[in-house]
C-alpha atoms as a PDB file:
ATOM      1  CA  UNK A   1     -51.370   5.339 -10.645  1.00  0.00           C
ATOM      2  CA  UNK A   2     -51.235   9.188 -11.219  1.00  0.00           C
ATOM      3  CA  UNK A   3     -51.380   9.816  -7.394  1.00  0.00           C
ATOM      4  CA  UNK A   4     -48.966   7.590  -6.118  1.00  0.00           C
ATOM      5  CA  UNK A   5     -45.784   9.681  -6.091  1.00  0.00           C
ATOM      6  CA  UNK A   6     -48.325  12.598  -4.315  1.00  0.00           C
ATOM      7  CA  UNK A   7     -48.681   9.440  -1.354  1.00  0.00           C
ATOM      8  CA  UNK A   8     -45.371   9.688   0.159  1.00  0.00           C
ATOM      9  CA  UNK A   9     -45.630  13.463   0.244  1.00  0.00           C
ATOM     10  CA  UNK A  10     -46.546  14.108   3.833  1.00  0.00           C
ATOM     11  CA  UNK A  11     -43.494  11.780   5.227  1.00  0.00           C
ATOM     12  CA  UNK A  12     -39.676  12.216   5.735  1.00  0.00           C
ATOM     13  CA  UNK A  13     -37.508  11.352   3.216  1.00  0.00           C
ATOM     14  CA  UNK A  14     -35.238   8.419   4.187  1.00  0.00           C
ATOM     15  CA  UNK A  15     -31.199   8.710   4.010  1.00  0.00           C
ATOM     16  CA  UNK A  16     -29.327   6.758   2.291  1.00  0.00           C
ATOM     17  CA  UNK A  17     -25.939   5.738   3.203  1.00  0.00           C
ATOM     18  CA  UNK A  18     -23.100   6.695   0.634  1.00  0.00           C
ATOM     19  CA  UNK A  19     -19.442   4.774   0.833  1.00  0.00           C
ATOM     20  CA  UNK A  20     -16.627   7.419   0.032  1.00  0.00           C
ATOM     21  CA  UNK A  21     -14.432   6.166  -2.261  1.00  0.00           C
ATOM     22  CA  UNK A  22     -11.099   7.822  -3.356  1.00  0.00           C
ATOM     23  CA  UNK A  23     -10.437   7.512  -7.370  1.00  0.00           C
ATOM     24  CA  UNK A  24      -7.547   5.507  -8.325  1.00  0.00           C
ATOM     25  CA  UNK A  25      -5.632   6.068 -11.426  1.00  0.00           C
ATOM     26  CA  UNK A  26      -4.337   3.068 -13.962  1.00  0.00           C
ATOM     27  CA  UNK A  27      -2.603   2.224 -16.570  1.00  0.00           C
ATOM     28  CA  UNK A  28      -0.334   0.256 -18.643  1.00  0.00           C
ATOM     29  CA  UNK A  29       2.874   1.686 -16.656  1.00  0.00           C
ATOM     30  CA  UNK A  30       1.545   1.058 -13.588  1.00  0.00           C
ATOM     31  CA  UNK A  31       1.528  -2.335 -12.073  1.00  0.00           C
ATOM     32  CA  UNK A  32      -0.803  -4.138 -10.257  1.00  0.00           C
ATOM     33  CA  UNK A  33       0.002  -4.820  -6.440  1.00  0.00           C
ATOM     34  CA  UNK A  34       3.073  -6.320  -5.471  1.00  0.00           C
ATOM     35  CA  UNK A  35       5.706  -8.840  -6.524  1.00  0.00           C
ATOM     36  CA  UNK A  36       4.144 -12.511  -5.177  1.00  0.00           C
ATOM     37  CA  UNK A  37       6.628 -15.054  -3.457  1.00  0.00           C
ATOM     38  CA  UNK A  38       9.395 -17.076  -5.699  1.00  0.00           C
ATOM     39  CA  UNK A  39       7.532 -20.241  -5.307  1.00  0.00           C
ATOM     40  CA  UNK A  40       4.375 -18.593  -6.363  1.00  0.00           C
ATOM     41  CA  UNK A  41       6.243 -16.788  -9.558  1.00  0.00           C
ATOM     42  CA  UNK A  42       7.839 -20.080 -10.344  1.00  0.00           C
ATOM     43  CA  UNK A  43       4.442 -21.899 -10.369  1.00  0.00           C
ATOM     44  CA  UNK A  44       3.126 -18.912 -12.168  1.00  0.00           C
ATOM     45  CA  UNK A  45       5.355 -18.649 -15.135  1.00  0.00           C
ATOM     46  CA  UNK A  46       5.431 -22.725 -15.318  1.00  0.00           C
ATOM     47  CA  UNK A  47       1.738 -22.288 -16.221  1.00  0.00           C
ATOM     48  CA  UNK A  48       2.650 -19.366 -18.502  1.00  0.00           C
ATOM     49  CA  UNK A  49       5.128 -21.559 -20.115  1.00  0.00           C
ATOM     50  CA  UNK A  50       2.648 -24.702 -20.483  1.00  0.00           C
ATOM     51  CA  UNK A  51      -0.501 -22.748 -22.280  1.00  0.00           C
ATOM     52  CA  UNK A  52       2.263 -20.712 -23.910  1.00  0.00           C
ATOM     53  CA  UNK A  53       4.121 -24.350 -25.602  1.00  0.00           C
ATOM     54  CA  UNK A  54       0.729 -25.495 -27.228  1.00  0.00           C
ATOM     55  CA  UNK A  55       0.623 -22.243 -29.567  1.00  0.00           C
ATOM     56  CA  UNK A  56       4.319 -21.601 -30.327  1.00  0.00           C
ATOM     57  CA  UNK A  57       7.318 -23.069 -30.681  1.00  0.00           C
ATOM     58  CA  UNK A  58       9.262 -24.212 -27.556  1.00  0.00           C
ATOM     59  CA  UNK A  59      12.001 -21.647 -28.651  1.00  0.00           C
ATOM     60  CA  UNK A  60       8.987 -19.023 -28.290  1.00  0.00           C
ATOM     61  CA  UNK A  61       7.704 -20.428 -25.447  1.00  0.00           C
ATOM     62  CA  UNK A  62      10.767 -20.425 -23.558  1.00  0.00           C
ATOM     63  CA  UNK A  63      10.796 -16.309 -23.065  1.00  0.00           C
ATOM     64  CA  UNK A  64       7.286 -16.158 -22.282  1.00  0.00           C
ATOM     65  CA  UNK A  65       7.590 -17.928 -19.434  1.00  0.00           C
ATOM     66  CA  UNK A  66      10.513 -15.700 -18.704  1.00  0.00           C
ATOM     67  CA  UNK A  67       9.164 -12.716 -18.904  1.00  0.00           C
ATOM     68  CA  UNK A  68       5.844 -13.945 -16.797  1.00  0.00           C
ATOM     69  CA  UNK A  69       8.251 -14.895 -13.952  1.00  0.00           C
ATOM     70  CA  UNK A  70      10.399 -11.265 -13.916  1.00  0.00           C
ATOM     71  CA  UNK A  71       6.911  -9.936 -14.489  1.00  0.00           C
ATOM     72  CA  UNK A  72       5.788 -11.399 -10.998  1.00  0.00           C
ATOM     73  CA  UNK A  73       8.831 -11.089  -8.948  1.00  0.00           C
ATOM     74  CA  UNK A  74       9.859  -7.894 -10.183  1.00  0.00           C
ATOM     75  CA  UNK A  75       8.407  -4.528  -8.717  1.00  0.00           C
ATOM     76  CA  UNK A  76       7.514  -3.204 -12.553  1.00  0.00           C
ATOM     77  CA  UNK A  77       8.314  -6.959 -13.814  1.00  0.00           C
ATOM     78  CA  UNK A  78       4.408  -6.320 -15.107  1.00  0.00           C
ATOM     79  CA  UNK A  79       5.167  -3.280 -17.074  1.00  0.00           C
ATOM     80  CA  UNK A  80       8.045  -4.993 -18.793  1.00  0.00           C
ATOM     81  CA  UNK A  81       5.656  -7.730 -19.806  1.00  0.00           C
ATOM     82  CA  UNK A  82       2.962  -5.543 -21.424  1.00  0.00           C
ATOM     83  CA  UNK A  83       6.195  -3.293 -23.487  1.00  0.00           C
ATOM     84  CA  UNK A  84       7.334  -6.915 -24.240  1.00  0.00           C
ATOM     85  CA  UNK A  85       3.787  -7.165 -25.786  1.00  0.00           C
ATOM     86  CA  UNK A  86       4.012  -4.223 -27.450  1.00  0.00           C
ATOM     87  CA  UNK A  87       7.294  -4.540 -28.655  1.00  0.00           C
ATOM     88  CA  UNK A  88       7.534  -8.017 -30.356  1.00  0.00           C
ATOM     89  CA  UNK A  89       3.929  -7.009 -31.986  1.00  0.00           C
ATOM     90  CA  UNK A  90       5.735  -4.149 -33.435  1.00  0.00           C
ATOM     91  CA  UNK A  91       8.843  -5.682 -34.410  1.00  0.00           C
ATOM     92  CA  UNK A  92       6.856  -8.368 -36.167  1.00  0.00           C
ATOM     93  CA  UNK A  93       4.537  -5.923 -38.414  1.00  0.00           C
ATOM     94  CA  UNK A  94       7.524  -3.903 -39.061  1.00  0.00           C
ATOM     95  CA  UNK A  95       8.901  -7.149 -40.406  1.00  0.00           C
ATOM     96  CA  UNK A  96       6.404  -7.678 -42.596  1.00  0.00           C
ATOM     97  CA  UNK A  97       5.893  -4.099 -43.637  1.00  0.00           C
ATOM     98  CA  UNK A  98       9.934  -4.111 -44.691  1.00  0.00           C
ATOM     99  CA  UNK A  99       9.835  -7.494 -46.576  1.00  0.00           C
ATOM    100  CA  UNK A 100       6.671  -6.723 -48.617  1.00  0.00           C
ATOM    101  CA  UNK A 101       8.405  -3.524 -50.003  1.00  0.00           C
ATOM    102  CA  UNK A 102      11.447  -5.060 -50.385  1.00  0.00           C
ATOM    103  CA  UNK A 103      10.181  -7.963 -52.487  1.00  0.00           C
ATOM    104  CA  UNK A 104       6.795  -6.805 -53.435  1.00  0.00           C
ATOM    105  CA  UNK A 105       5.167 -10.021 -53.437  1.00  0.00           C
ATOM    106  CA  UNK A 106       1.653 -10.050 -55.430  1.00  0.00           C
ATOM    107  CA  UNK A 107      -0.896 -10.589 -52.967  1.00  0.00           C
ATOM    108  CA  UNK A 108      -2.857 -14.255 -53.174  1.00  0.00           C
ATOM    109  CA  UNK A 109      -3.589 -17.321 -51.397  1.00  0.00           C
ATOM    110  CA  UNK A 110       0.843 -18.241 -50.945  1.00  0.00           C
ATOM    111  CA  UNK A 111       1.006 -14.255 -49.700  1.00  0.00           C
ATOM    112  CA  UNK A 112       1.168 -14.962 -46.306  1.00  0.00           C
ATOM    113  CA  UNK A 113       3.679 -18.251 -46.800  1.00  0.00           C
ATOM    114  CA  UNK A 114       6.344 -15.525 -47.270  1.00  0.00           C
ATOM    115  CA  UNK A 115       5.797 -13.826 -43.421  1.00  0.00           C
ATOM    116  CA  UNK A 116       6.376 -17.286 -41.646  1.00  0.00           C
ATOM    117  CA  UNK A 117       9.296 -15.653 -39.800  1.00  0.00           C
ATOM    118  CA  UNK A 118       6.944 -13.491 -38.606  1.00  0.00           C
ATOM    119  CA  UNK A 119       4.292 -15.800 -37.051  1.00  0.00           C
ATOM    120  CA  UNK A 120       6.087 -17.224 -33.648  1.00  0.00           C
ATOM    121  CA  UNK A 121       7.216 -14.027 -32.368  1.00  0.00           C
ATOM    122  CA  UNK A 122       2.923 -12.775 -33.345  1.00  0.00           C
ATOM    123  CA  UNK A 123       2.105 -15.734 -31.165  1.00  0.00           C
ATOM    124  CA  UNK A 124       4.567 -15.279 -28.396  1.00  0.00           C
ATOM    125  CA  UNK A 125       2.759 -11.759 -27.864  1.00  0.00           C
ATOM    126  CA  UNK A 126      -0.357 -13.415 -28.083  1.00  0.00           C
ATOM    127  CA  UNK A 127       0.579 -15.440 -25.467  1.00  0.00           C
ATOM    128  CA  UNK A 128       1.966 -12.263 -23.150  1.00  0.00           C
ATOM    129  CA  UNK A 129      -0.875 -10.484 -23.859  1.00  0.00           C
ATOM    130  CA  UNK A 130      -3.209 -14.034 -22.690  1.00  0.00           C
ATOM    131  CA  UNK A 131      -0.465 -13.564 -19.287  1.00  0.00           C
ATOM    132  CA  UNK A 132      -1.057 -10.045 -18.416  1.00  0.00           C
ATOM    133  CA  UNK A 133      -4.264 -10.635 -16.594  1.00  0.00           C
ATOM    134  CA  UNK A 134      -3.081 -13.719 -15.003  1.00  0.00           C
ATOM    135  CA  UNK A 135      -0.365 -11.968 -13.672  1.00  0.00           C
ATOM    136  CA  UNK A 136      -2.235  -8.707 -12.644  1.00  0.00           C
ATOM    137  CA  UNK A 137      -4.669 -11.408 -10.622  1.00  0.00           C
ATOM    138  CA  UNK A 138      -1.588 -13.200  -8.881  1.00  0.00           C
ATOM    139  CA  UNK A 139      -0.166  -9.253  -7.980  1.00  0.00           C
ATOM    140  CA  UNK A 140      -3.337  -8.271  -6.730  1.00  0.00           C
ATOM    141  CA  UNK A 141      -3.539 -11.244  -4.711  1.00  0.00           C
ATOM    142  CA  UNK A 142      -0.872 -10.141  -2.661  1.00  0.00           C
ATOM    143  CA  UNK A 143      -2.237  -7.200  -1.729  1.00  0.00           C
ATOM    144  CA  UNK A 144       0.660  -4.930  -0.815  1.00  0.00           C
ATOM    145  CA  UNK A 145      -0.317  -1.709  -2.035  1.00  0.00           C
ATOM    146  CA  UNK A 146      -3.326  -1.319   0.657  1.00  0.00           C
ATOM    147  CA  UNK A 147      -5.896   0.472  -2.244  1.00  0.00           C
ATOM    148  CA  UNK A 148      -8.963  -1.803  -3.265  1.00  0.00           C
ATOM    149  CA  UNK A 149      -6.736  -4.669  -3.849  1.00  0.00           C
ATOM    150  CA  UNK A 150      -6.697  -4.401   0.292  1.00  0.00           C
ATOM    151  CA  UNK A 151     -10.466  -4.058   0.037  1.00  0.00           C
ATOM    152  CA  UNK A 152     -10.731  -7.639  -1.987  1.00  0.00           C
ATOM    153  CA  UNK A 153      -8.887  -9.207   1.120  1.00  0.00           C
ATOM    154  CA  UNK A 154     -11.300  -8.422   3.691  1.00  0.00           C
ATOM    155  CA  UNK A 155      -9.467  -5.157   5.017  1.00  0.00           C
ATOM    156  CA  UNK A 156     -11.975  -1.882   5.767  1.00  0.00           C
ATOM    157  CA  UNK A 157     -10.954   1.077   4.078  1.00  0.00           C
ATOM    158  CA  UNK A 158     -13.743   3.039   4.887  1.00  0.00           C
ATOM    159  CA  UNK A 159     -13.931   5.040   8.132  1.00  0.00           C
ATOM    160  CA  UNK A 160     -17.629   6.986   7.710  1.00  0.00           C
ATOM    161  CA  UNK A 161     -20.279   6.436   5.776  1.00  0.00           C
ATOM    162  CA  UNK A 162     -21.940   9.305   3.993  1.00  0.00           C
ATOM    163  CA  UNK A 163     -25.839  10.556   3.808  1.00  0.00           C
ATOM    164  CA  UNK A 164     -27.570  11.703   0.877  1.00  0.00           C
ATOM    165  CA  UNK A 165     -27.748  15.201   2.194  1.00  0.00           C
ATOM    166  CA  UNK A 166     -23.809  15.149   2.939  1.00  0.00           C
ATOM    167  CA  UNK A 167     -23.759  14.842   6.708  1.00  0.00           C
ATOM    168  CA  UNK A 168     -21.148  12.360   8.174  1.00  0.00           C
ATOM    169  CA  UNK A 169     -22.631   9.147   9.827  1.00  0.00           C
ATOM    170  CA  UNK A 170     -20.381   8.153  12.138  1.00  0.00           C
ATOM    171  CA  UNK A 171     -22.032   5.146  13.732  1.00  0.00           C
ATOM    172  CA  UNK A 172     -20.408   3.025  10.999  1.00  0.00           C
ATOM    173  CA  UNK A 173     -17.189   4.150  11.709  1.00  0.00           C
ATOM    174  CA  UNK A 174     -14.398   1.692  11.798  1.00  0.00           C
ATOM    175  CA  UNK A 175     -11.023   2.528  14.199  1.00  0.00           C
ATOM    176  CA  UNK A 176      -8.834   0.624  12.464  1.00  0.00           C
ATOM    177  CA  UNK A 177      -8.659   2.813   9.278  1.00  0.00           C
ATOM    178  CA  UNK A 178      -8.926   6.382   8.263  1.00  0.00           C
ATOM    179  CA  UNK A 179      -9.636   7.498   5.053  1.00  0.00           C
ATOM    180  CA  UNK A 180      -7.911  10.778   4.044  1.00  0.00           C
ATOM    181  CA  UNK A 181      -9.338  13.952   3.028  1.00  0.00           C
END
C-alpha cells in the first residue's frame, strides 16, 4: 500500500482531454433564451393561470396568467415577471408595515385577521415566483440565443478539445462551430 503511487513512476503520464468552456453571466435582468411561439405562450400561461386559480382568487389569478404570457412572448417579458414578483411582495409588506402603525393593533391570535387585504396579492407573487422557472424552461427550450441553451439541443459548441498540459487536440475538432478566443 505504501509503494503503490512509486508503481506508476517509470511510465508516461496519460492526457486528459479538457472541454473549453466560455463563462456566461446571469441574472435576474437577464432573460432566459428567446420568446417561444403564441400557441406555446398561450398554452403556457393557461397552465400558469390553472395552478395559479387553486391558491388565489380568480381576480388574482387572472394577472398571473397575464404576466406569464407577456413574460413568454415578450423579449424581456421574463424580467417583467420576476419585478412583478418583486414588486407586489413589496407593495404587500409595505401594506402591512403602514396599517400596523397606523392602527397599532396588539399582536395575538386575530393579528393577522386585520392584513387580509394583504394575502391575495402575497399569493399572486407566490404564484409568479412558482412561474419563473417554468417560463425560463419554455425560453430555453427555444434555444435562440446559441450559448448552452444551444448545447441542451444537440448543437456542438466546442471546436478543440484541450490537454492537461495545454496543447490543442485537434482531432476532435468539429467544422461546424468555432469557439472564440
Amino acid at each position: 500500500l505504501l509503494l503503490s503511487p512509486l508503481r506508476g513512476a517509470g511510465r508516461p503520464v496519460r492526457k486528459t482531454r479538457l472541454a473549453v468552456v466560455a463563462p456566461e453571466v446571469h441574472g435576474p435582468f437577464r432573460p432566459d433564451g428567446g420568446p417561444v411561439p403564441t400557441g406555446t405562450a398561450l398554452l403556457g400561461a393557461l397552465a400558469a393561470g390553472a395552478v395559479a386559480v387553486v391558491t388565489v382568487p380568480w381576480w388574482a389569478a387572472a394577472p398571473v396568467a397575464l404576466v406569464v404570457l407577456v413574460a413568454l412572448r415578450a423579449r424581456y417579458g421574463q424580467v417583467l415577471l420576476r419585478e412583478a414578483v418583486l414588486g407586489t411582495l413589496t407593495l404587500a409588506f409595505a401594506f402591512v408595515v403602514a396599517k400596523q402603525l397606523r392602527n397599532d393593533y396588539r399582536v395575538d391570535f386575530e393579528w393577522m385577521n386585520a392584513f387580509e387585504a394583504a394575502h391575495a396579492p402575497t399569493m399572486a407573487a407566490v404564484a409568479l415566483l412558482v412561474a419563473d422557472p417554468f417560463v425560463a424552461l419554455l425560453r430555453r427550450r427555444r434555444g435562440d440565443d446559441g450559448g448552452a441553451e444551444g448545447q441542451r439541443r444537440g448543437r456542438s459548441q466546442t471546436a478543440n478539445s484541450t490537454s492537461v498540459d495545454g496543447s490543442i487536440d485537434s482531432d476532435t475538432k468539429n467544422s461546424s462551430s468555432v469557439i472564440p478566443d
